[in-house]
C-alpha atoms as a PDB file:
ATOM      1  CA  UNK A   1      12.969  24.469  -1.330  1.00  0.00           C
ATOM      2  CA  UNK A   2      13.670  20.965  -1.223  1.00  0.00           C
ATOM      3  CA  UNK A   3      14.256  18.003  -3.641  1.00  0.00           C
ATOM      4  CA  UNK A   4      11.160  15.966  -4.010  1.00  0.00           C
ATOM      5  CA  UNK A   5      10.235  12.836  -6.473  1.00  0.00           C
ATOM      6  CA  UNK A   6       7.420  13.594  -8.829  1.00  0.00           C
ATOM      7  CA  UNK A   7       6.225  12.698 -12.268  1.00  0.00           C
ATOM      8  CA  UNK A   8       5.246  14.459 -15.338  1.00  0.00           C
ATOM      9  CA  UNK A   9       1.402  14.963 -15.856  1.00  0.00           C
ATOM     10  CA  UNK A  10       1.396  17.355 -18.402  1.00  0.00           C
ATOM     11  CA  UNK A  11       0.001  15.761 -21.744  1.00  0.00           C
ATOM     12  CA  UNK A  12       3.044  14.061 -23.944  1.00  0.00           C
ATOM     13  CA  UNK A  13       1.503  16.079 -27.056  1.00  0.00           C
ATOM     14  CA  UNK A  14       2.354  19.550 -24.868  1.00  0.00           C
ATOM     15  CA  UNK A  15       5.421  18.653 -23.303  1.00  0.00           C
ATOM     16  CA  UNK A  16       7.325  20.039 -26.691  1.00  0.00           C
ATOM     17  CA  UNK A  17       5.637  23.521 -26.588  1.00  0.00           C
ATOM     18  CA  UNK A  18       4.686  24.696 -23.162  1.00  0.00           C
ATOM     19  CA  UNK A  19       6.763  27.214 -21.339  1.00  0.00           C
ATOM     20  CA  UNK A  20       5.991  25.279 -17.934  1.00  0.00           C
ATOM     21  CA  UNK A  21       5.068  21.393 -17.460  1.00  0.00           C
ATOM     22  CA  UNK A  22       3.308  20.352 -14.522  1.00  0.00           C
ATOM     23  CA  UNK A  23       4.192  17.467 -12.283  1.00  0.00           C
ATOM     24  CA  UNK A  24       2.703  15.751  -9.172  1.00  0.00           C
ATOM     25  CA  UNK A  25       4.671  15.096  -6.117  1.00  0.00           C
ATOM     26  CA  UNK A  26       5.423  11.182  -5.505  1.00  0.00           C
ATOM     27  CA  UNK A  27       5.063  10.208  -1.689  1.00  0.00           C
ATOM     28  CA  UNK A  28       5.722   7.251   0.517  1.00  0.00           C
ATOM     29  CA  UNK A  29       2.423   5.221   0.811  1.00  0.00           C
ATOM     30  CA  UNK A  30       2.251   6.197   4.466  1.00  0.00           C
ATOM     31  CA  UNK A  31       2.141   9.626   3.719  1.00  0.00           C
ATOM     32  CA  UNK A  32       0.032   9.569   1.459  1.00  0.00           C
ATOM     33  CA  UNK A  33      -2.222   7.209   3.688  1.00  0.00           C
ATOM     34  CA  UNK A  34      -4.519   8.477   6.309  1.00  0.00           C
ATOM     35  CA  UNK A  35      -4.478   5.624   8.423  1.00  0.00           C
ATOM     36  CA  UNK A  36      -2.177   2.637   9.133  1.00  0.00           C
ATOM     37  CA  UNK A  37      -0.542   0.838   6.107  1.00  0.00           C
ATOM     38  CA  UNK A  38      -1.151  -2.482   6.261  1.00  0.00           C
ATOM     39  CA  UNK A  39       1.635  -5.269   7.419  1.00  0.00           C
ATOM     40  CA  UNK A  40       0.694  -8.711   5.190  1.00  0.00           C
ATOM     41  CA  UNK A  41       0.770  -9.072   2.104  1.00  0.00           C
ATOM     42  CA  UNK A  42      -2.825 -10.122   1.687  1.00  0.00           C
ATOM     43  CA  UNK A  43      -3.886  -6.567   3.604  1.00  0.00           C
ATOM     44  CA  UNK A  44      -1.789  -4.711   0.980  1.00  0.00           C
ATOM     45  CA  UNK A  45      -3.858  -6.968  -1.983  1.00  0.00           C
ATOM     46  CA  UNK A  46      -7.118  -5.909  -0.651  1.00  0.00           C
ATOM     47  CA  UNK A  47      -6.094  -2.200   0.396  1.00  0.00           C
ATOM     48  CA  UNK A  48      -4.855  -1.783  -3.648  1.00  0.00           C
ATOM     49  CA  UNK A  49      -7.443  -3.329  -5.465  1.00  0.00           C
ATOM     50  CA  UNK A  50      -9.701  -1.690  -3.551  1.00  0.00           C
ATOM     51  CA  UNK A  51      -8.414   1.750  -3.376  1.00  0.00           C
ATOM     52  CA  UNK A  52      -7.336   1.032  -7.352  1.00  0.00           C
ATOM     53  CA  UNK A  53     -11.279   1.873  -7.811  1.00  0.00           C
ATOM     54  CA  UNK A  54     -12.537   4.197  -5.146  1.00  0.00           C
ATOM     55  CA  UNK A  55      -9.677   6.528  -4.139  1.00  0.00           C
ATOM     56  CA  UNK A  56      -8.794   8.849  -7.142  1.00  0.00           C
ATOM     57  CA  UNK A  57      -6.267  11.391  -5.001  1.00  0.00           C
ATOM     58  CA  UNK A  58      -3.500   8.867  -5.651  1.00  0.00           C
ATOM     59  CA  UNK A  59      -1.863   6.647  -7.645  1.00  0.00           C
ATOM     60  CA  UNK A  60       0.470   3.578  -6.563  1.00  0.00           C
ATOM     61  CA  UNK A  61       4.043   3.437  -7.353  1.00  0.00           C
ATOM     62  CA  UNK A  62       5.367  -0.353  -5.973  1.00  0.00           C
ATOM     63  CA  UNK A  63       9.103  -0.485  -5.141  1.00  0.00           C
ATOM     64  CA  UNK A  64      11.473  -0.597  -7.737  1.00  0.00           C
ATOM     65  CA  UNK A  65      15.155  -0.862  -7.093  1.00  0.00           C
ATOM     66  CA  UNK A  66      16.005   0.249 -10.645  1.00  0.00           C
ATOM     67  CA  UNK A  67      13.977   3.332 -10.132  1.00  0.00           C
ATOM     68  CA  UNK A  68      15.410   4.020  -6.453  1.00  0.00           C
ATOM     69  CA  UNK A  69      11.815   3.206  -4.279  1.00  0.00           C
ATOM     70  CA  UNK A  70      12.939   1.113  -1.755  1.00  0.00           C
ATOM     71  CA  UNK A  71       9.088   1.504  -0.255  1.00  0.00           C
ATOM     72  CA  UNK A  72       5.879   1.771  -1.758  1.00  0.00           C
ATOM     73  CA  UNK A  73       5.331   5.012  -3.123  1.00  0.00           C
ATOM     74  CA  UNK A  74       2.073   7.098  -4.403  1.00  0.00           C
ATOM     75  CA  UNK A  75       1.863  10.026  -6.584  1.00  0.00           C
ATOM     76  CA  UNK A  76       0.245  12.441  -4.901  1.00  0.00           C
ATOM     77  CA  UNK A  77      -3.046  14.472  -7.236  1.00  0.00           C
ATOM     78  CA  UNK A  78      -2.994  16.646  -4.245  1.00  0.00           C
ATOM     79  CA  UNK A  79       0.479  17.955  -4.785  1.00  0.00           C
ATOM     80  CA  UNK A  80       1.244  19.447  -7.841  1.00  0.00           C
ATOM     81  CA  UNK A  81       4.183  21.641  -9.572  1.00  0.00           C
ATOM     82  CA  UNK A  82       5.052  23.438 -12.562  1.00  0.00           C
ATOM     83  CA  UNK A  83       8.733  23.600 -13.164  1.00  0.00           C
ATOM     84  CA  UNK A  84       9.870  25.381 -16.501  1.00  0.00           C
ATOM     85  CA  UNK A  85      10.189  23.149 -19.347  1.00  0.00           C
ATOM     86  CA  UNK A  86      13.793  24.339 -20.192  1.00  0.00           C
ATOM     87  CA  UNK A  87      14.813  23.758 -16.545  1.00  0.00           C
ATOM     88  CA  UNK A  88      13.596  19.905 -16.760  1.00  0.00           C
ATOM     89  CA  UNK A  89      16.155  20.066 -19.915  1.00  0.00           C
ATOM     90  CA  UNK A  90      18.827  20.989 -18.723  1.00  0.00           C
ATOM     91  CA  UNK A  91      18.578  18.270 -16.076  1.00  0.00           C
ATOM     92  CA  UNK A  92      17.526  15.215 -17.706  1.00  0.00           C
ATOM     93  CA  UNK A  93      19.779  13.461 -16.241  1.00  0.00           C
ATOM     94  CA  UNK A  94      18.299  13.509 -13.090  1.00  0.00           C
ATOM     95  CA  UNK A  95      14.877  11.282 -14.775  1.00  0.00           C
ATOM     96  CA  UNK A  96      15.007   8.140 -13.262  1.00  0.00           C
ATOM     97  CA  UNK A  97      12.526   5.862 -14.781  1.00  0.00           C
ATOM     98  CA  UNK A  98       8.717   5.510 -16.524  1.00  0.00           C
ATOM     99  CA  UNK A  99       5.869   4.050 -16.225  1.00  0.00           C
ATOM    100  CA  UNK A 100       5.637   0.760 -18.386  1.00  0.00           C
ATOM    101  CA  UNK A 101       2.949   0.370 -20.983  1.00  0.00           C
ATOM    102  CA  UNK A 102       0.343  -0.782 -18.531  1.00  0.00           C
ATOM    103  CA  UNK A 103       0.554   1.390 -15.173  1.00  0.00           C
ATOM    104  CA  UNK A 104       0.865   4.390 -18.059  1.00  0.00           C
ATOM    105  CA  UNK A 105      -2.397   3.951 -19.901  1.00  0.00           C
ATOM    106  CA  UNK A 106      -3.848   3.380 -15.678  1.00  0.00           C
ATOM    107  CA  UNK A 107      -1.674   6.366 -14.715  1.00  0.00           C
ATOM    108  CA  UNK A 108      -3.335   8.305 -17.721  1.00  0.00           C
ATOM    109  CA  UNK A 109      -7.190   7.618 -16.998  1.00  0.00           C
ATOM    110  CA  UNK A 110      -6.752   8.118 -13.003  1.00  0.00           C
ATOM    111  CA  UNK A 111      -5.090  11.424 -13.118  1.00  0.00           C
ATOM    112  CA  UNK A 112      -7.990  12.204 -16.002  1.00  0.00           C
ATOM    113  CA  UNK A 113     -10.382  10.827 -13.528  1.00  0.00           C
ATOM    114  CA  UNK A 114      -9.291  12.988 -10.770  1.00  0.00           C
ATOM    115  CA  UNK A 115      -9.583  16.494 -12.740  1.00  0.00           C
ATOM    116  CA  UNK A 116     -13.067  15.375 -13.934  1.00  0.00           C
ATOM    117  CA  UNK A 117     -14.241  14.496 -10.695  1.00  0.00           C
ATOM    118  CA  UNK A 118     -16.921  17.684  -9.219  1.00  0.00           C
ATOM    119  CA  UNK A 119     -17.316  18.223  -5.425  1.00  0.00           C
ATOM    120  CA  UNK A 120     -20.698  16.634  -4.097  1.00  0.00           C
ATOM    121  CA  UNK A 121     -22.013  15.246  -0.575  1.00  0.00           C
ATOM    122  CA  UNK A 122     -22.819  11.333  -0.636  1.00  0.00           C
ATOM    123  CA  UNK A 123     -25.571  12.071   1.435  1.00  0.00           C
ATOM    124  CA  UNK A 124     -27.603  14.403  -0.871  1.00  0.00           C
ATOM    125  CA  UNK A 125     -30.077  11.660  -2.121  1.00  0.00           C
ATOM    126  CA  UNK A 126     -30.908  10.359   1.183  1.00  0.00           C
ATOM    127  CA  UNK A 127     -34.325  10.629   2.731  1.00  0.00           C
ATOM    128  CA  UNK A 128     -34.542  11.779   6.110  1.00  0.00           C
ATOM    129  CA  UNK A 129     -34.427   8.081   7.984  1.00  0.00           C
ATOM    130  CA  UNK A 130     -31.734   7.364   5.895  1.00  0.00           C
ATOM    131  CA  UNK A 131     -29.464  10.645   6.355  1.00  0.00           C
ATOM    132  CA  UNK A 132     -30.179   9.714  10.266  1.00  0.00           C
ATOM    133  CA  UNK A 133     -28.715   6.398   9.614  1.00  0.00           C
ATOM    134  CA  UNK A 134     -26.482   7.515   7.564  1.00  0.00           C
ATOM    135  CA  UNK A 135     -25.245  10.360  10.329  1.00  0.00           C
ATOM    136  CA  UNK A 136     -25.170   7.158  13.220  1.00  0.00           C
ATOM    137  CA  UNK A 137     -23.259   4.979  11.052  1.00  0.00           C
ATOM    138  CA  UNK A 138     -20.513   7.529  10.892  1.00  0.00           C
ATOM    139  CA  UNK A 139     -20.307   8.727  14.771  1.00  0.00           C
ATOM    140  CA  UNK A 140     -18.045  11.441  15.843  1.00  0.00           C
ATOM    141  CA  UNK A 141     -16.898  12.133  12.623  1.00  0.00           C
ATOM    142  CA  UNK A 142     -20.790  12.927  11.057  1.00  0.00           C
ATOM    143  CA  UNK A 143     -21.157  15.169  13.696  1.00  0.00           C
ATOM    144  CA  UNK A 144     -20.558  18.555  11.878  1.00  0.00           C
ATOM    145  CA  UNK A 145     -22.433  16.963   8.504  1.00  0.00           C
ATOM    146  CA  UNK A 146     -25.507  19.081   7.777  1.00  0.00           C
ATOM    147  CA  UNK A 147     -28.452  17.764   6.565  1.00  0.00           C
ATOM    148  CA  UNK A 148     -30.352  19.328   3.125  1.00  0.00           C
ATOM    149  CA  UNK A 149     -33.770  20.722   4.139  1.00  0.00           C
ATOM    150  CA  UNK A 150     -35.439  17.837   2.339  1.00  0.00           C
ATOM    151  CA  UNK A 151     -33.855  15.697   4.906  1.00  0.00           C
ATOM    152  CA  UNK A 152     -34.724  17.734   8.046  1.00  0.00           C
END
């Protein structure tokens, strides 16, 4: 066991009558990252308002002093808890910030976004020539992609 940052994602409407509220873990941004974090400003811009759209597995947490993130952070969809309501109680004290109005109401409809989300291959509606093209595009990392027998 070991102390982690997360935040509560259990509904506010349940939080008063569950026996257990769930939480996701909140990383460092190059955790949470599978490649390289980016080094100018202008990198980060592009990486966030990109990834704001596309990449539902995490949300981003900027550094906040008053909160105690001296990097960027992420909360991590990938890595949730449930911790006993009565055990989050008894140590409120240890709640060290929330979301403003604005990141919440984001926070609210990514998190809702990831749970809705349904497993599914990119690749499925591709014709033959273009699953081929598709398979090039992507080298080494295509290699153990299967095609449907439509595409064969």
């Amino acid at each position: 066991v070991k102390p982690i940052w997360a935040i509560v994602i259990t509904q506010d409407c349940d939080t008063t009558r569950v026996p257990d509220i769930s939480l996701c873990e909140i990383r460092s941004m190059s955790a949470v990252l599978k490649y390289s974090a980016p080094s100018s400003p202008k990198a980060w811009a592009s990486l966030l308002s990109k990834q704001a759209v596309t990449n539902y597995k995490w949300f981003y947490l900027p550094p906040d002093a008053g909160v105690g993130f001296a990097d960027r952070m992420a909360v991590d969809f990938l890595s949730t808890i449930r911790v006993p309501r009565a055990d989050l109680e008894t140590f409120r004290g240890l709640r060290a910030g929330r979301l403003n109005s604005t990141a919440d109401e984001h926070f609210r409809e990514r998190l809702a976004e990831f749970f809705r989300r349904y497993p599914y291959n990119e690749w499925y509606p591709f014709s033959k020539e273009e699953f081929e093209a598709y398979r090039t595009d992507h080298g080494s990392e295509a290699a153990t992609i299967k095609p449907y027998k439509y595409q064969e």
